[in-house]
Protein backbone atom coordinates (compact mmCIF):
# COMPACT_ATOMS: atom_id res chain seq x y z
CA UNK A 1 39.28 45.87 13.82
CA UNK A 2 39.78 42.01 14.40
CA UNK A 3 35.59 41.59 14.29
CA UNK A 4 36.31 43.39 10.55
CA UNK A 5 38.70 41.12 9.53
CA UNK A 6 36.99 38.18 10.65
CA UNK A 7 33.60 39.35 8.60
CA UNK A 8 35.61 39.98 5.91
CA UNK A 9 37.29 36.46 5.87
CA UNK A 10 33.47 34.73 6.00
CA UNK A 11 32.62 36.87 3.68
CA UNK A 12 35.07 35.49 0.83
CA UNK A 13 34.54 31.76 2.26
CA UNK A 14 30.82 32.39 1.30
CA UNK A 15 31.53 34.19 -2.28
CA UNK A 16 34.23 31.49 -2.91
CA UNK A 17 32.48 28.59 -1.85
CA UNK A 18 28.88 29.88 -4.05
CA UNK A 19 30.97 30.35 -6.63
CA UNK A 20 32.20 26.80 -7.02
CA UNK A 21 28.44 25.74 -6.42
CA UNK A 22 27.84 27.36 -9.49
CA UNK A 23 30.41 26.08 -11.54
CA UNK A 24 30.13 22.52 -10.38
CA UNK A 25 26.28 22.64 -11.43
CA UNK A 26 26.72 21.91 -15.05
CA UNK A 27 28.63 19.25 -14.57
CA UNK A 28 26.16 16.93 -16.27
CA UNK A 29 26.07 18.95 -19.31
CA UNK A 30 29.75 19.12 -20.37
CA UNK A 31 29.62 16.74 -22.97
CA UNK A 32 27.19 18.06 -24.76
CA UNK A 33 27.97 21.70 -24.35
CA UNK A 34 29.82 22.19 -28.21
CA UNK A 35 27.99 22.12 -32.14
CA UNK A 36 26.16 18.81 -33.14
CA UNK A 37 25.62 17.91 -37.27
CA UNK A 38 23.11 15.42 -37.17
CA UNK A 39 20.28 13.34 -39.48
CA UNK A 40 17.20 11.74 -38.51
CA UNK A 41 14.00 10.38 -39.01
CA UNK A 42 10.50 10.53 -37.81
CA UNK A 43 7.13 11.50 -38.47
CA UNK A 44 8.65 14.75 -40.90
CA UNK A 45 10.57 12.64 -43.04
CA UNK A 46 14.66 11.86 -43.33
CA UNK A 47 16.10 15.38 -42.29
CA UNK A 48 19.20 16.85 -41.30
CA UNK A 49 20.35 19.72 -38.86
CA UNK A 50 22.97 21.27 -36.45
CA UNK A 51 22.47 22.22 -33.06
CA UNK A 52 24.90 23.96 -30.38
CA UNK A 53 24.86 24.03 -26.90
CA UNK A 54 26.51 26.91 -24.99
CA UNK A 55 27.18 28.49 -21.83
CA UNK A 56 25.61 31.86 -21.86
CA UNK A 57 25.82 34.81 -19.28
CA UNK A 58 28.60 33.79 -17.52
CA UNK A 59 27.83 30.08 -17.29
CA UNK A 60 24.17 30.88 -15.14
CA UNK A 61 22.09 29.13 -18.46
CA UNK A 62 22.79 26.88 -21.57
CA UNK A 63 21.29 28.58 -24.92
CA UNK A 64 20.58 25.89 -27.48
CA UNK A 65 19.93 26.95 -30.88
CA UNK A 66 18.52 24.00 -33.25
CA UNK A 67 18.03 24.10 -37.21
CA UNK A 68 16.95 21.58 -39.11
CA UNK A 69 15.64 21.01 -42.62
CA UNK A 70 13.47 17.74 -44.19
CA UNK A 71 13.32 18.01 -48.23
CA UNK A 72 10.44 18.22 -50.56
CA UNK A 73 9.12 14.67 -51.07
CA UNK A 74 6.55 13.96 -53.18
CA UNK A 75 3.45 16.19 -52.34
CA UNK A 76 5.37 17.52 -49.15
CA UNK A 77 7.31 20.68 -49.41
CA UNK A 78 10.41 21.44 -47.71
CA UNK A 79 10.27 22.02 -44.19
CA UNK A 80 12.33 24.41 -42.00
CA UNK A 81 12.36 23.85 -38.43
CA UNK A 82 14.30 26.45 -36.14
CA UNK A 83 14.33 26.88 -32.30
CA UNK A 84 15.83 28.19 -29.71
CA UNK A 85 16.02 26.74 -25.35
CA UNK A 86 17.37 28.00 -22.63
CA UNK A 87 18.65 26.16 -19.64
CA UNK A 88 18.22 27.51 -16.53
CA UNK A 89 18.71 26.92 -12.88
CA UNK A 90 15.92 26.16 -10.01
CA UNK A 91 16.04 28.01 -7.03
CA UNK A 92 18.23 25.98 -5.33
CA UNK A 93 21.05 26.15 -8.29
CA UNK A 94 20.09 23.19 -10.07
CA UNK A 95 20.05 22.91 -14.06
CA UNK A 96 16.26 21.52 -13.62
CA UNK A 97 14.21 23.71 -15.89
CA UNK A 98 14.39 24.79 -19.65
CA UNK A 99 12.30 27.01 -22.36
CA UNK A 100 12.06 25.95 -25.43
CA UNK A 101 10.97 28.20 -28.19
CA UNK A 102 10.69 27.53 -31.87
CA UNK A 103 9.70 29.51 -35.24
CA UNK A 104 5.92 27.53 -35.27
CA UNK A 105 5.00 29.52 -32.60
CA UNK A 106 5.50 26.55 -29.99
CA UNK A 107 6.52 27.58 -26.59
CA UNK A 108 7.64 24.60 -23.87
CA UNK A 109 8.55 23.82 -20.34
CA UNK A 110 10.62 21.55 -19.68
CA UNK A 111 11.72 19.34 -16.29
CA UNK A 112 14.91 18.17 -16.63
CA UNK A 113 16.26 14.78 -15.09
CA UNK A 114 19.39 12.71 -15.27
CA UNK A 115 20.60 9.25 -15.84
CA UNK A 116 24.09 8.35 -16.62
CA UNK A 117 24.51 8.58 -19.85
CA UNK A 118 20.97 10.96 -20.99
CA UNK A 119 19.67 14.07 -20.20
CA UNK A 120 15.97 13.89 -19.83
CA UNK A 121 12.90 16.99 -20.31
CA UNK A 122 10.15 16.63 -19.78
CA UNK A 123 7.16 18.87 -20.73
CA UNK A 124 4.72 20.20 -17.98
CA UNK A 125 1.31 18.83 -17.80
CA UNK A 126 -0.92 21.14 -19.45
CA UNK A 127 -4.63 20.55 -19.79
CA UNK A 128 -5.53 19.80 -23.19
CA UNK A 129 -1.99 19.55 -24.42
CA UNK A 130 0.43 16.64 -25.21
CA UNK A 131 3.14 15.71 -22.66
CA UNK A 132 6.58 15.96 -24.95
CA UNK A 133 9.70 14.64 -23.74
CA UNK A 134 13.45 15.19 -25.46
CA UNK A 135 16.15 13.02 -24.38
CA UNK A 136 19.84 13.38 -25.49
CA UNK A 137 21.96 10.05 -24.87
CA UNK A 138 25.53 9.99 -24.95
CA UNK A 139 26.64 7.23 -26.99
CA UNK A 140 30.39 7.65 -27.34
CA UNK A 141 32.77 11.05 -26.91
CA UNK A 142 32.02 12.17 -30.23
CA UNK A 143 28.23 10.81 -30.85
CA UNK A 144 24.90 11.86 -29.26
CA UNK A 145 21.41 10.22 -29.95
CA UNK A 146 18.37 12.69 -30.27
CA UNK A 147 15.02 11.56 -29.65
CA UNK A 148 12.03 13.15 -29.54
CA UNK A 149 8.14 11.51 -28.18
CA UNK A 150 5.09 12.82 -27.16
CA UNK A 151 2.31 10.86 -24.94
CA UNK A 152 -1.31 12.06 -24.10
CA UNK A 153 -1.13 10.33 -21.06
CA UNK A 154 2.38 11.40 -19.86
CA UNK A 155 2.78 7.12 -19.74
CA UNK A 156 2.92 5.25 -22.79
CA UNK A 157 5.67 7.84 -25.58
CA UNK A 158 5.50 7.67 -29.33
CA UNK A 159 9.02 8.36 -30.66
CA UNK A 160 7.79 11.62 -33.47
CA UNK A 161 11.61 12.34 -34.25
CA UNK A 162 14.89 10.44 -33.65
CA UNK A 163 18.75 11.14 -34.81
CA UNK A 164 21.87 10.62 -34.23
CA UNK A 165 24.64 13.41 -33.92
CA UNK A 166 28.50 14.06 -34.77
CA UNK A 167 30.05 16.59 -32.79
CA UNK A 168 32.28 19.07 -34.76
CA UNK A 169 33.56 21.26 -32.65
């Protein structure tokens, strides 16, 4: 009976202890977990878009879910851009990897690595294929910078896309 009860009361130190391990893991993502109206500019053109960030599946990914449009200008029609990423965590319970798909047919993996006020992803080197890295930067409670680069050399990043964000909710 008393080796039961002992068991037992590991037992829920280990579930209660994992569990905060889990919740404490996104910690780095709270400020930009909400919806994002932004505008931008880069190799496209002056556009404009909302994203979101969630928690999905009871907080074990982030789905983001990106639209954005650049008008017809001059010879260049309108362009419609929509993806979708998913954050996920390693197998040690950090947020380090992401998906990113999008409606070009693009598929991306993504490292992900922090500084203080940016969350960085990087692409993984793929033979043949640019290295693309997307960095959001917190700039105040209510504003978030976007940018966008890719590098052939994984070194030397040309910005392609960069915008700044208001939160709305």
């Amino acid at each position: 009976m008393r080796s039961k009860f002992i068991a037992t009361i590991v037992l829920l130190g280990f579930i209660a202890t994992s569990y905060g391990q889990q919740s404490s893991c996104w910690e780095k993502w709270n400020w930009l977990i909400g919806e994002w109206k932004g505008e931008g500019s880069g190799k496209p053109g002056q556009g404009g878009g909302t994203f979101s960030f969630a928690y999905k599946l009871d907080k074990k990914i982030i789905e983001r879910v990106s639209h954005s449009e650049y008008p017809t200008t001059g010879n260049k029609p309108l362009i419609v851009h929509d993806d979708l990423m998913v954050v996920y965590l390693d197998f040690k319970g950090n947020p380090s990897k992401a998906i990113y798909f999008d409606n070009e047919g693009h598929t991306i993996n993504y490292t992900i690595s922090y500084s203080d006020q940016s969350i960085v992803m990087t692409s993984d080197k793929v033979p043949n294929v640019p290295i693309f890295r997307l960095t959001y930067t917190l700039l105040d409670n209510e504003t978030v910078n976007t940018k966008f680069e890719i590098s052939q050399d994984a070194e030397n990043f040309k910005t392609y896309i960069e915008g700044k964000s208001k939160k709305m909710k």
